[in-house]
N, C-alpha and C. Protein backbone atom coordinates (compact mmCIF):
# COMPACT_ATOMS: atom_id res chain seq x y z
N UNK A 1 2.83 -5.22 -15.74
CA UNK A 1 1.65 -5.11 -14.90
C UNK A 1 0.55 -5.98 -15.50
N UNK A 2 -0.17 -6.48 -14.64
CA UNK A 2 -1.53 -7.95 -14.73
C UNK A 2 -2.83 -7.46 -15.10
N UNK A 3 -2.44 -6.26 -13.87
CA UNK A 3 -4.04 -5.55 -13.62
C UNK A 3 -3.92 -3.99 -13.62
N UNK A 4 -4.74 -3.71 -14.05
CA UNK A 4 -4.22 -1.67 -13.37
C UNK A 4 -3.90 -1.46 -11.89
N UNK A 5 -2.92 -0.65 -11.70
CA UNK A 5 -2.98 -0.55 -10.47
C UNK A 5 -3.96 -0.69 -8.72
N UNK A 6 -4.74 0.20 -9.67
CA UNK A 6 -5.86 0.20 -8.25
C UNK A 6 -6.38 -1.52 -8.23
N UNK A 7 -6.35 -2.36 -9.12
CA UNK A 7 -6.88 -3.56 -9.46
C UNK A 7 -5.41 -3.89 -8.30
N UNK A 8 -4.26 -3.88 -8.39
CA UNK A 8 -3.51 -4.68 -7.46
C UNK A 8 -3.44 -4.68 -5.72
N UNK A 9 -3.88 -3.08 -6.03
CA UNK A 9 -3.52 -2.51 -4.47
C UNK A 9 -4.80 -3.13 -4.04
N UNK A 10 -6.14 -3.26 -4.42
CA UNK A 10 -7.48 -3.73 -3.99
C UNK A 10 -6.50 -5.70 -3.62
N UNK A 11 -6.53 -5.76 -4.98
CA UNK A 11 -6.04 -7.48 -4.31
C UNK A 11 -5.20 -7.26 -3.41
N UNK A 12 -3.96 -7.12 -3.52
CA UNK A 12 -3.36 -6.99 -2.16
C UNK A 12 -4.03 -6.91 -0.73
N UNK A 13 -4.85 -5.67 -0.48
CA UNK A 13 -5.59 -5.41 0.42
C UNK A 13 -6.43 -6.64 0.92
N UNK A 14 -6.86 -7.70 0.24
CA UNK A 14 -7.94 -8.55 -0.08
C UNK A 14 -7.00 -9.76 0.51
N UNK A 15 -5.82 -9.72 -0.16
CA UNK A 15 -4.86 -11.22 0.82
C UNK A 15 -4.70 -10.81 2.07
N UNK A 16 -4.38 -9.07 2.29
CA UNK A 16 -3.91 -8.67 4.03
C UNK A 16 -4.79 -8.95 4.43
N UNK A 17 -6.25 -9.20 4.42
CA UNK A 17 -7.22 -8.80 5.03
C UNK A 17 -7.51 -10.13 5.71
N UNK A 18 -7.63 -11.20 4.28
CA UNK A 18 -7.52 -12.97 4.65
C UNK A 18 -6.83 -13.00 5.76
N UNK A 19 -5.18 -12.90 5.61
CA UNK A 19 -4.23 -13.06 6.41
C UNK A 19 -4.01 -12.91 7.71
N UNK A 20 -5.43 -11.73 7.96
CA UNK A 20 -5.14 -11.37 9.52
C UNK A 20 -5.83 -12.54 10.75
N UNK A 21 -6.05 -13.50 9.82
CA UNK A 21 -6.39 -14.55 10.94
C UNK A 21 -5.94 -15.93 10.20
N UNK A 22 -4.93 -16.23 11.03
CA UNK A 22 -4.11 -17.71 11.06
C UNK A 22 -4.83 -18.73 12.32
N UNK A 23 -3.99 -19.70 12.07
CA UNK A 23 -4.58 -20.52 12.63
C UNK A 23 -4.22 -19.97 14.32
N UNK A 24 -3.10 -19.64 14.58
CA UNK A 24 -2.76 -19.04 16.12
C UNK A 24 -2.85 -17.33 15.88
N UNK A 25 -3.21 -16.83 15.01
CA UNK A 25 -3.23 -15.30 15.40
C UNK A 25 -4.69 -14.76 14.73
N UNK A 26 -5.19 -13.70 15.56
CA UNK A 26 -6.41 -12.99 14.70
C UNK A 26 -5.95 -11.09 14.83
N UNK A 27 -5.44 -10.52 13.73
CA UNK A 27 -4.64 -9.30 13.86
C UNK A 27 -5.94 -8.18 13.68
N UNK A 28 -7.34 -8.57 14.13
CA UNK A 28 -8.58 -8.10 13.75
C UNK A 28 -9.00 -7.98 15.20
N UNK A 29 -8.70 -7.88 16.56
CA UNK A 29 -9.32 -8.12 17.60
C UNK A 29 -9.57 -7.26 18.18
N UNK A 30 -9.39 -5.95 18.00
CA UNK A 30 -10.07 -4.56 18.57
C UNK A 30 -9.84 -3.89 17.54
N UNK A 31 -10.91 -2.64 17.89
CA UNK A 31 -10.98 -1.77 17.00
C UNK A 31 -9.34 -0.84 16.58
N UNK A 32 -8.71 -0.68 17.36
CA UNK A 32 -7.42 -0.53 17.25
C UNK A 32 -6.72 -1.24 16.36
N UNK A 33 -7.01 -2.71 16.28
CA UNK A 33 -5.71 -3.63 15.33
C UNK A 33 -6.60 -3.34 14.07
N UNK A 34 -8.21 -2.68 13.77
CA UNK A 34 -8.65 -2.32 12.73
C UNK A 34 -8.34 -0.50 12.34
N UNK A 35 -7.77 0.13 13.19
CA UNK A 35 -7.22 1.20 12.93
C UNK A 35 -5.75 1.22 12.27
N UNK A 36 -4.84 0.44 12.69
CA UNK A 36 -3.53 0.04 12.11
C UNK A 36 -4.05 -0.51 10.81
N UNK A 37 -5.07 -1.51 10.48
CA UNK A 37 -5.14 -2.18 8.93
C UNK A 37 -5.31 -0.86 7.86
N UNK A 38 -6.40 -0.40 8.33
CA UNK A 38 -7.19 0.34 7.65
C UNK A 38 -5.63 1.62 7.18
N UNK A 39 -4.68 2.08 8.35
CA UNK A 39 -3.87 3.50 7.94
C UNK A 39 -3.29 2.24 6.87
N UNK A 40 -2.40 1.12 7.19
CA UNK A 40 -1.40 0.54 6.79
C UNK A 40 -2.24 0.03 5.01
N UNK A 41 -3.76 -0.13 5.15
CA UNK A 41 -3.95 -0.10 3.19
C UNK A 41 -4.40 0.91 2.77
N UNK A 42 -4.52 1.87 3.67
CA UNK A 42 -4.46 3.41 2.68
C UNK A 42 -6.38 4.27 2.56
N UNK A 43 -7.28 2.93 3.36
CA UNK A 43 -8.48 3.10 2.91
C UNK A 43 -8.65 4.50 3.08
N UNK A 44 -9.57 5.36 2.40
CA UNK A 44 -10.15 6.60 2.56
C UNK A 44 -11.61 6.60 2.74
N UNK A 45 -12.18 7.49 3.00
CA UNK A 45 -13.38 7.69 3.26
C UNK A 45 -13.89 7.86 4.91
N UNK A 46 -15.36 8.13 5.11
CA UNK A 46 -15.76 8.50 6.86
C UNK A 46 -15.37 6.68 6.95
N UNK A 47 -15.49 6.50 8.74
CA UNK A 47 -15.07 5.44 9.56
C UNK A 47 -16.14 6.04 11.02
N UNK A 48 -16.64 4.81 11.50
CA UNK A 48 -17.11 4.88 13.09
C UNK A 48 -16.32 4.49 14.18
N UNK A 49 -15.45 4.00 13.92
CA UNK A 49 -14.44 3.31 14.90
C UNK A 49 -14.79 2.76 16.25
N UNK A 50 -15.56 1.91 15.54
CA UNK A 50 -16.40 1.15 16.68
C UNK A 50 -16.41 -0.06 16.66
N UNK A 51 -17.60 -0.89 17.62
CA UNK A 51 -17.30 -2.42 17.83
C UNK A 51 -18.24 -2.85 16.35
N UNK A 52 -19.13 -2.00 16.05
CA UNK A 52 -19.55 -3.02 15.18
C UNK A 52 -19.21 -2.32 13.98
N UNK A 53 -18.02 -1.62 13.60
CA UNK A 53 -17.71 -1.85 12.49
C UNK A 53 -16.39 -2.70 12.49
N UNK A 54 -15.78 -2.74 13.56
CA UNK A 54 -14.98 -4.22 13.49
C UNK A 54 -15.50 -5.45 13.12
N UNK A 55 -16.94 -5.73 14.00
CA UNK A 55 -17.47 -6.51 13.33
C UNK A 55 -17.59 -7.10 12.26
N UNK A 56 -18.07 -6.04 11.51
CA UNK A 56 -18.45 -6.18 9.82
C UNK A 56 -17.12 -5.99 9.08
N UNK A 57 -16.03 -6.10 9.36
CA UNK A 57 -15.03 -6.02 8.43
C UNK A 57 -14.55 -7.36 8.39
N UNK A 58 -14.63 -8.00 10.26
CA UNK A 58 -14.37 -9.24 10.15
C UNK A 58 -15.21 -10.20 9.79
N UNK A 59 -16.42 -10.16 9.36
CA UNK A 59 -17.31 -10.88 8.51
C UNK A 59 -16.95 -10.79 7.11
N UNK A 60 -16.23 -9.24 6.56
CA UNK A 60 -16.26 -9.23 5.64
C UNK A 60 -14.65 -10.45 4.87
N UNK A 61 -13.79 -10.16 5.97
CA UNK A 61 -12.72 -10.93 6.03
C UNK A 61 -13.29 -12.37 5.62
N UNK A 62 -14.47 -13.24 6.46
CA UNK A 62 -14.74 -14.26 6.17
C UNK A 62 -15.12 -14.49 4.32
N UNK A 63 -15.94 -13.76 4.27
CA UNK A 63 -16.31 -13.84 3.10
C UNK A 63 -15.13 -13.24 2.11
N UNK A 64 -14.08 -12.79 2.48
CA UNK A 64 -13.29 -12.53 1.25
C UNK A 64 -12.64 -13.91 0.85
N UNK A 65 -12.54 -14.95 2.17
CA UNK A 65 -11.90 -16.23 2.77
C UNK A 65 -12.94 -17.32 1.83
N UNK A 66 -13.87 -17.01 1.63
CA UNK A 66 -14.89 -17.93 0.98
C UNK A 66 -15.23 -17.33 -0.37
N UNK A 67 -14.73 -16.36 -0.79
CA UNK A 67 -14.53 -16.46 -2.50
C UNK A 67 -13.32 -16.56 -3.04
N UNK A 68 -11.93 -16.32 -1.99
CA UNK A 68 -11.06 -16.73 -2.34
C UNK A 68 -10.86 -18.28 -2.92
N UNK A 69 -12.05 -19.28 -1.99
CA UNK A 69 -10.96 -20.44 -2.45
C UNK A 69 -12.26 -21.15 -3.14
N UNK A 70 -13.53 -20.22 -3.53
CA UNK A 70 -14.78 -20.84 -4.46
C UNK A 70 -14.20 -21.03 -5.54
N UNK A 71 -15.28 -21.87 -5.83
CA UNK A 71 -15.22 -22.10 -7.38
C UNK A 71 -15.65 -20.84 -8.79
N UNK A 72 -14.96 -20.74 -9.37
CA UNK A 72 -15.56 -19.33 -10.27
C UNK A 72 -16.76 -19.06 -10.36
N UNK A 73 -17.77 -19.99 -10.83
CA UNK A 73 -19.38 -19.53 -10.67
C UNK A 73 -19.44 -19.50 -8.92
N UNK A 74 -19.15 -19.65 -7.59
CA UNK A 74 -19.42 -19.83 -6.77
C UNK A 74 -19.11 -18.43 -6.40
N UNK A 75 -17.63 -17.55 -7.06
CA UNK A 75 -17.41 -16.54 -6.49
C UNK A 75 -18.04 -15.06 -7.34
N UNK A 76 -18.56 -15.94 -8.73
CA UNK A 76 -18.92 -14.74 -9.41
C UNK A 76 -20.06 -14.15 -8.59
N UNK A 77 -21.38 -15.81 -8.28
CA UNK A 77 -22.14 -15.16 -7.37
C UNK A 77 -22.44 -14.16 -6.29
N UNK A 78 -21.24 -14.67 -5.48
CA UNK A 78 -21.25 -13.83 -4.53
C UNK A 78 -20.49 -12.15 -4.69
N UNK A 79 -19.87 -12.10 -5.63
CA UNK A 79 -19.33 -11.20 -6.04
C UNK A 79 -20.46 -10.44 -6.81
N UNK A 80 -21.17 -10.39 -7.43
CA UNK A 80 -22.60 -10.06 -7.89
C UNK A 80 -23.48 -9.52 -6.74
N UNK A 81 -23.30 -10.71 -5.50
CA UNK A 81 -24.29 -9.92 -4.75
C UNK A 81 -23.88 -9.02 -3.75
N UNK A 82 -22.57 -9.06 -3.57
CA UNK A 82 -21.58 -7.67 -2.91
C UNK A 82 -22.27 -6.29 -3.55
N UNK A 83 -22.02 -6.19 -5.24
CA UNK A 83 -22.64 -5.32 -5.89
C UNK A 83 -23.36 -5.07 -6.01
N UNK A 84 -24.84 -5.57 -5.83
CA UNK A 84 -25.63 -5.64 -5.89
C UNK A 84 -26.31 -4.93 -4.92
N UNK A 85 -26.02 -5.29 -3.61
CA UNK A 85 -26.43 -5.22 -1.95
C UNK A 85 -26.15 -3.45 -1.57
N UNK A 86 -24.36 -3.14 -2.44
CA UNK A 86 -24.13 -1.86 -2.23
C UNK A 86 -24.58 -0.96 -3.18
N UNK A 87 -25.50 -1.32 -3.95
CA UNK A 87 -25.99 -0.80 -5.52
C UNK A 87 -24.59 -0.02 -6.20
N UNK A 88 -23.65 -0.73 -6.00
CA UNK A 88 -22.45 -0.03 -6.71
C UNK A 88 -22.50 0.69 -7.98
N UNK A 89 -22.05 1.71 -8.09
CA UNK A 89 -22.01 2.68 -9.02
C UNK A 89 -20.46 2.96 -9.61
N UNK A 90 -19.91 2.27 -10.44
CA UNK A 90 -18.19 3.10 -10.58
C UNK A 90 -18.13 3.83 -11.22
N UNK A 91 -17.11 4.64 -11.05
CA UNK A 91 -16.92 6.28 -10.74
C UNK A 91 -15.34 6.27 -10.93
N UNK A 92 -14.40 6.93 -11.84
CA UNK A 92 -13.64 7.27 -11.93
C UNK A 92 -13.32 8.65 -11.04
N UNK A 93 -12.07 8.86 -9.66
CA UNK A 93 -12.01 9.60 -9.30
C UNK A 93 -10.56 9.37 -8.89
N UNK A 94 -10.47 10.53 -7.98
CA UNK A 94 -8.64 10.91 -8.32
C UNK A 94 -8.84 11.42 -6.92
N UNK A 95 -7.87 11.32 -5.64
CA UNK A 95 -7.61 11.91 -4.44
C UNK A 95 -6.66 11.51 -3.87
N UNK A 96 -6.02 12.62 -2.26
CA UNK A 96 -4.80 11.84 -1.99
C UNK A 96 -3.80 11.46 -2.63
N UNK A 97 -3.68 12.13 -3.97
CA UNK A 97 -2.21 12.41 -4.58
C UNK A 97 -2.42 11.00 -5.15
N UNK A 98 -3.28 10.19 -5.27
CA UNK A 98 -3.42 8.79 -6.36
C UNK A 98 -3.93 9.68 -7.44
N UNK A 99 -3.76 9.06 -8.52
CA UNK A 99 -4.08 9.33 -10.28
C UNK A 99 -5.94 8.52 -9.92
N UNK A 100 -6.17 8.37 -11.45
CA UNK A 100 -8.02 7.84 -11.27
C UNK A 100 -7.48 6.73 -10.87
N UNK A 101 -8.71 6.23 -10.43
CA UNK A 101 -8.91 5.51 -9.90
C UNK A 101 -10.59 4.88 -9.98
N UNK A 102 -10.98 3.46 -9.81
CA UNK A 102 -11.87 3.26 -9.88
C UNK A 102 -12.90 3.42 -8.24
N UNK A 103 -13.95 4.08 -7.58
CA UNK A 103 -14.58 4.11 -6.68
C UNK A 103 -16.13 3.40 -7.01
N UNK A 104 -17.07 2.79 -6.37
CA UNK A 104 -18.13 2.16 -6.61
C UNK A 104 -19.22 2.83 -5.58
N UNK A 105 -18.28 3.23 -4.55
CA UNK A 105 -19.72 3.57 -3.70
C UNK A 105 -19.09 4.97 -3.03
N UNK A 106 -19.92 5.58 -2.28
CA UNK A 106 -19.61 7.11 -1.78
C UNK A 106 -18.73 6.91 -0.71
N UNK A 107 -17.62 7.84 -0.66
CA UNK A 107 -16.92 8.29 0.69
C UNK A 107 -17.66 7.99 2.28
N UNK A 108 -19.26 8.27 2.18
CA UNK A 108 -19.66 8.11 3.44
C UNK A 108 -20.25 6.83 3.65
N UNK A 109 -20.19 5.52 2.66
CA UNK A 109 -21.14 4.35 3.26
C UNK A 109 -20.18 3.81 3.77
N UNK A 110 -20.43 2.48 4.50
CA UNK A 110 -19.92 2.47 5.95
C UNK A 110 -18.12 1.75 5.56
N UNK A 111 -17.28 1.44 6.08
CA UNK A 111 -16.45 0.92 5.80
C UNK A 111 -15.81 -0.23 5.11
N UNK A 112 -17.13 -1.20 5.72
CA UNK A 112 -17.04 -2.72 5.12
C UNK A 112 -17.69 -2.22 4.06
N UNK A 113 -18.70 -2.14 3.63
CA UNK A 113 -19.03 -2.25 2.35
C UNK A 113 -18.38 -1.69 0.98
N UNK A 114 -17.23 -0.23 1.31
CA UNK A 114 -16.41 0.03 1.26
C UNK A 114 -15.30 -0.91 0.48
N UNK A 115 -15.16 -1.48 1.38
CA UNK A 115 -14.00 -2.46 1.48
C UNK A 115 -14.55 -3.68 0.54
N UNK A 116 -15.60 -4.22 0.87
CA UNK A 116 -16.28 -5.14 0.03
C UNK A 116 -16.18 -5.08 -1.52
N UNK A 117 -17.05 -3.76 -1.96
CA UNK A 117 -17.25 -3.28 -2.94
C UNK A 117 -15.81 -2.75 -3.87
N UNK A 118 -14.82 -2.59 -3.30
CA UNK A 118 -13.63 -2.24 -4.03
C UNK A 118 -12.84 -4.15 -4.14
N UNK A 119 -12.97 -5.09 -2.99
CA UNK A 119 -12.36 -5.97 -3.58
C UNK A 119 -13.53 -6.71 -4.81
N UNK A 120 -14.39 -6.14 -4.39
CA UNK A 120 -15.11 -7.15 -5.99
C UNK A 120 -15.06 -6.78 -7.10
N UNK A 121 -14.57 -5.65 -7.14
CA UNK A 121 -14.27 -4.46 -8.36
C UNK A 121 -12.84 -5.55 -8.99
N UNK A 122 -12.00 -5.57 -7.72
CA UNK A 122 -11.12 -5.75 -8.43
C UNK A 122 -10.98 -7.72 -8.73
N UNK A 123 -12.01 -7.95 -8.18
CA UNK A 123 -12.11 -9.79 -8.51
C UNK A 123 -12.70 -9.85 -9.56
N UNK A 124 -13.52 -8.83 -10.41
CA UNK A 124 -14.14 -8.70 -11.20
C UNK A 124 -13.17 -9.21 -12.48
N UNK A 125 -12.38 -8.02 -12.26
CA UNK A 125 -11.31 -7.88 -13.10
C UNK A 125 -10.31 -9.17 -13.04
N UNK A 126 -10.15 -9.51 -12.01
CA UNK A 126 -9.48 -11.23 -12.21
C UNK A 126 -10.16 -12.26 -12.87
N UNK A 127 -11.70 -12.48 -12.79
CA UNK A 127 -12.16 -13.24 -13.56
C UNK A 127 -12.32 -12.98 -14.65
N UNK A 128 -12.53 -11.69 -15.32
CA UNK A 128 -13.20 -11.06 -16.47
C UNK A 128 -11.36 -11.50 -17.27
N UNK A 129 -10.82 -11.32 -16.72
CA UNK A 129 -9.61 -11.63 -17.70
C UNK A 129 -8.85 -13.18 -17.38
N UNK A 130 -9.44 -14.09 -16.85
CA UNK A 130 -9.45 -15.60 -16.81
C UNK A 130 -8.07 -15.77 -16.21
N UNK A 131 -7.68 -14.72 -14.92
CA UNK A 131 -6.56 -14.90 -13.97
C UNK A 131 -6.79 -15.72 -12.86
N UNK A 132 -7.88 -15.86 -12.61
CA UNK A 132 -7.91 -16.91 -11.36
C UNK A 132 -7.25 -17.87 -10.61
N UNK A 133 -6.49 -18.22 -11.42
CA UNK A 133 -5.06 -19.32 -10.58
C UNK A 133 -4.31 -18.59 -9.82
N UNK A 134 -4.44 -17.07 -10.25
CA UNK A 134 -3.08 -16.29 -9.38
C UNK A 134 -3.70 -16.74 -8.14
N UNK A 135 -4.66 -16.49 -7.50
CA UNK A 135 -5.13 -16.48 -6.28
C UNK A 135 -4.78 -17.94 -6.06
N UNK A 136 -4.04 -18.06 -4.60
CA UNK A 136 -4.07 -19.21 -4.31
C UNK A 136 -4.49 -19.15 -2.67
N UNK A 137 -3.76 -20.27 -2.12
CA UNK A 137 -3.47 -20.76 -0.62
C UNK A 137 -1.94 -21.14 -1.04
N UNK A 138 -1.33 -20.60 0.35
CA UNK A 138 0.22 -20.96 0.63
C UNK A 138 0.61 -22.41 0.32
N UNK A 139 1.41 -22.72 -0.18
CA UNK A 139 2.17 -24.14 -0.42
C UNK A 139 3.09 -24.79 0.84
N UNK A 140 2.84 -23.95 1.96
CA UNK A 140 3.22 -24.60 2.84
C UNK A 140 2.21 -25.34 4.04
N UNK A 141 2.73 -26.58 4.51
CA UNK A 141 1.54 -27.74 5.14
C UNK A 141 1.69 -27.25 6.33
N UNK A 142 1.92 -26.38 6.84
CA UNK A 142 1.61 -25.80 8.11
C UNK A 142 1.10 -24.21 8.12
N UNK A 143 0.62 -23.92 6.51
CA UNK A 143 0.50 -22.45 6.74
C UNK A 143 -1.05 -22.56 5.87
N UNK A 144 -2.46 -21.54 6.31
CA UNK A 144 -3.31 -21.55 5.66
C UNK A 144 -3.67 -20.16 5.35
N UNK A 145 -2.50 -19.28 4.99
CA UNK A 145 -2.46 -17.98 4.84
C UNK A 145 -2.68 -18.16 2.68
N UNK A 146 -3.23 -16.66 2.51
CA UNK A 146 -3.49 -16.64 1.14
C UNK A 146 -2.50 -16.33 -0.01
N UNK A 147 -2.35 -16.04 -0.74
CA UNK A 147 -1.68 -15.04 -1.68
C UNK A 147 -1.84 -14.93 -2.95
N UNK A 148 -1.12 -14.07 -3.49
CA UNK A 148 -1.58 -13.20 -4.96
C UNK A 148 -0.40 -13.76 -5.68
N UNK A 149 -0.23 -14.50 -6.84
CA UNK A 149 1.17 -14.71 -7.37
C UNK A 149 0.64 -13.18 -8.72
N UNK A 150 1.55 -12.45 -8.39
CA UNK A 150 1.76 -11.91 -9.64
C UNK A 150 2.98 -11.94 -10.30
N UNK A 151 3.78 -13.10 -10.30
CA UNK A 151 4.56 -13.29 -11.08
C UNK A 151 4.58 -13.96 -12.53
N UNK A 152 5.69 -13.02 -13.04
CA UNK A 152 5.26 -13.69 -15.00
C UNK A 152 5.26 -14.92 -15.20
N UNK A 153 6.00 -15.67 -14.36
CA UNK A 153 6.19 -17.32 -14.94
C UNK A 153 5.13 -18.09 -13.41
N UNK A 154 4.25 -17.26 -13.09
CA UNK A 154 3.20 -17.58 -12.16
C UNK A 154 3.43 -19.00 -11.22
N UNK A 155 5.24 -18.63 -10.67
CA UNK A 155 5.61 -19.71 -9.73
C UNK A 155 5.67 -19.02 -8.47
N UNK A 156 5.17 -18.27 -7.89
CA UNK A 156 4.92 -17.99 -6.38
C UNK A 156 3.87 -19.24 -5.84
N UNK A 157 4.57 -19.60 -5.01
CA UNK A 157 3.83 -20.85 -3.83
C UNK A 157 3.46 -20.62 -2.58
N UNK A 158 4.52 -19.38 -1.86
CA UNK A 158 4.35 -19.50 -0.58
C UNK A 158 4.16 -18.30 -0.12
N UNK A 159 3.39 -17.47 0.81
CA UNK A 159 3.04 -16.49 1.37
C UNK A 159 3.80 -15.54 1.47
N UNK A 160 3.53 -14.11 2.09
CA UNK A 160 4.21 -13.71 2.70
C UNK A 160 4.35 -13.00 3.95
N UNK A 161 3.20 -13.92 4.67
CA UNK A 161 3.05 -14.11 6.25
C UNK A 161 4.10 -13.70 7.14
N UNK A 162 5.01 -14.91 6.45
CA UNK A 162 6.10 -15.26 7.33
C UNK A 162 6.89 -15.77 6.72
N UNK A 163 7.59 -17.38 7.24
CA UNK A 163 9.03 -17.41 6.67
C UNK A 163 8.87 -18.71 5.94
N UNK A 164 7.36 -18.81 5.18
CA UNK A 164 6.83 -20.32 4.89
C UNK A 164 8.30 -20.93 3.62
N UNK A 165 8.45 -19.92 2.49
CA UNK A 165 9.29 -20.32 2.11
C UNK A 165 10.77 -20.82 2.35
N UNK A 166 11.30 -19.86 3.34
CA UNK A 166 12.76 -20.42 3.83
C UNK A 166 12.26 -21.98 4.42
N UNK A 167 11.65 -22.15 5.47
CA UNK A 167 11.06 -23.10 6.18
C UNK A 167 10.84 -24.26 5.07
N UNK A 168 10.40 -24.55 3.99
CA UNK A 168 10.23 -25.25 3.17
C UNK A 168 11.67 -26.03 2.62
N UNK A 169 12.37 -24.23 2.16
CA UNK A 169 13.71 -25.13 1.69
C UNK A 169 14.39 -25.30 2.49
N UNK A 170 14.28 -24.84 3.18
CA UNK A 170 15.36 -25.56 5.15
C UNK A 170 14.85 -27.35 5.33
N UNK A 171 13.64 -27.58 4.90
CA UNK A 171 13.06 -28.47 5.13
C UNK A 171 13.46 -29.62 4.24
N UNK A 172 13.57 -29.34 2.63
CA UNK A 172 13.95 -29.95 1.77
C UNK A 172 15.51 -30.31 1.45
N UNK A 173 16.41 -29.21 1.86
CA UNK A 173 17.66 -28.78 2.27
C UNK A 173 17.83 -30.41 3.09
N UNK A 174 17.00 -30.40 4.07
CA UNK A 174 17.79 -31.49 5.65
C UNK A 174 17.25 -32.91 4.94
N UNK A 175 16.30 -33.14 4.04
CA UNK A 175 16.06 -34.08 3.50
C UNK A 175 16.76 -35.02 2.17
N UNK A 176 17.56 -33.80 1.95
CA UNK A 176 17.79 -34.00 0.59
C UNK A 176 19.34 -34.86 1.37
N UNK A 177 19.84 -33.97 2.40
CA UNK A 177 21.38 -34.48 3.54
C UNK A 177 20.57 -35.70 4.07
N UNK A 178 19.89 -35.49 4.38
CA UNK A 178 19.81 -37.01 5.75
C UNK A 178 19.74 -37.92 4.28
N UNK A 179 19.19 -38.48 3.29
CA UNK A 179 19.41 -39.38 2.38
C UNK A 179 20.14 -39.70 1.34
N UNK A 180 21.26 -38.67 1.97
CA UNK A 180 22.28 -38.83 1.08
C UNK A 180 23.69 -39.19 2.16
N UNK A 181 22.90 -39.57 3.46
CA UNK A 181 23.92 -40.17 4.86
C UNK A 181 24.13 -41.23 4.21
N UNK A 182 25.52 -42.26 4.33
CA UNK A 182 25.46 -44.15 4.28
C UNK A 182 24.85 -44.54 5.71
């Protein structure tokens, strides 16, 4: 393990969240496709289930999209002022059959900030321990989806959107045959 747990499940959460808008899909478009995100990463706490907290999650999406691919002082900033904005407080707490866990802000502030405030917790922790390369963009030229390499020999390239990797070596596969035709 890279990070403590809650540090992975937050990143994780933080690539799904990027991910839900490709170049042909946005998986953020009613409050509904934000009811499926929200059961499918586990968030806890109150919810309005409304238009404008769809809103603000998909703003928050942008901005997870724009410290993902900043420059380290570019994302510490903004990662500072996430914390800052929610006057984050962390709090070791335990619920829902998870062990501790790190929390920053109360059960009742609103969702995005929520959401905000736990991925900066855990970007914190990526910079504070000089991991930053894990975070990338997909290695495939038709895909602008994100991802997390947490692998030991830190060779993950390609998403897991979709099928960027087969597609690659299918790709390299027919190249490697067609120039090896007389």
């Amino acid at each position: 393990m890279i990070f403590a747990h809650d540090t992975e499940i937050a990143l994780g959460s933080v690539v799904d969240l990027i991910n839900t808008l490709t170049d042909t899909v946005d998986g953020l478009l009613t409050p509904g496709d934000l009811d499926e995100f929200i059961t499918a990463q586990q968030f806890s706490g109150s919810r309005t289930h409304n238009d404008s907290e769809l809103r603000s999650v998909r703003q928050l999406r942008t901005q997870m999209r724009e410290i993902w691919m900043a420059t380290e002082d570019e994302a510490v900033e903004q990662i500072n002022f996430i914390l800052r904005n929610a006057r984050a407080l962390p709090q070791l707490v335990k619920h829902d059959g998870l062990d501790y866990h790190i929390h920053a802000t109360t059960p009742q502030a609103p969702l995005s900030e929520r959401m905000a405030v736990e991925a900066a917790m855990a970007l914190v922790d990526v910079i504070r321990s000089g991991e930053r390369d894990r975070m990338r963009s997909c290695a495939a030229a038709d895909c602008g989806a994100v991802l997390l390499d947490m692998s030991k020999n830190r060779s993950k390239r390609y998403c897991d959107t979709g099928n960027c990797a087969n597609r690659e070596h299918v790709r390299a596969y027919r190249q490697r045959q067609s120039s090896q035709k007389p």
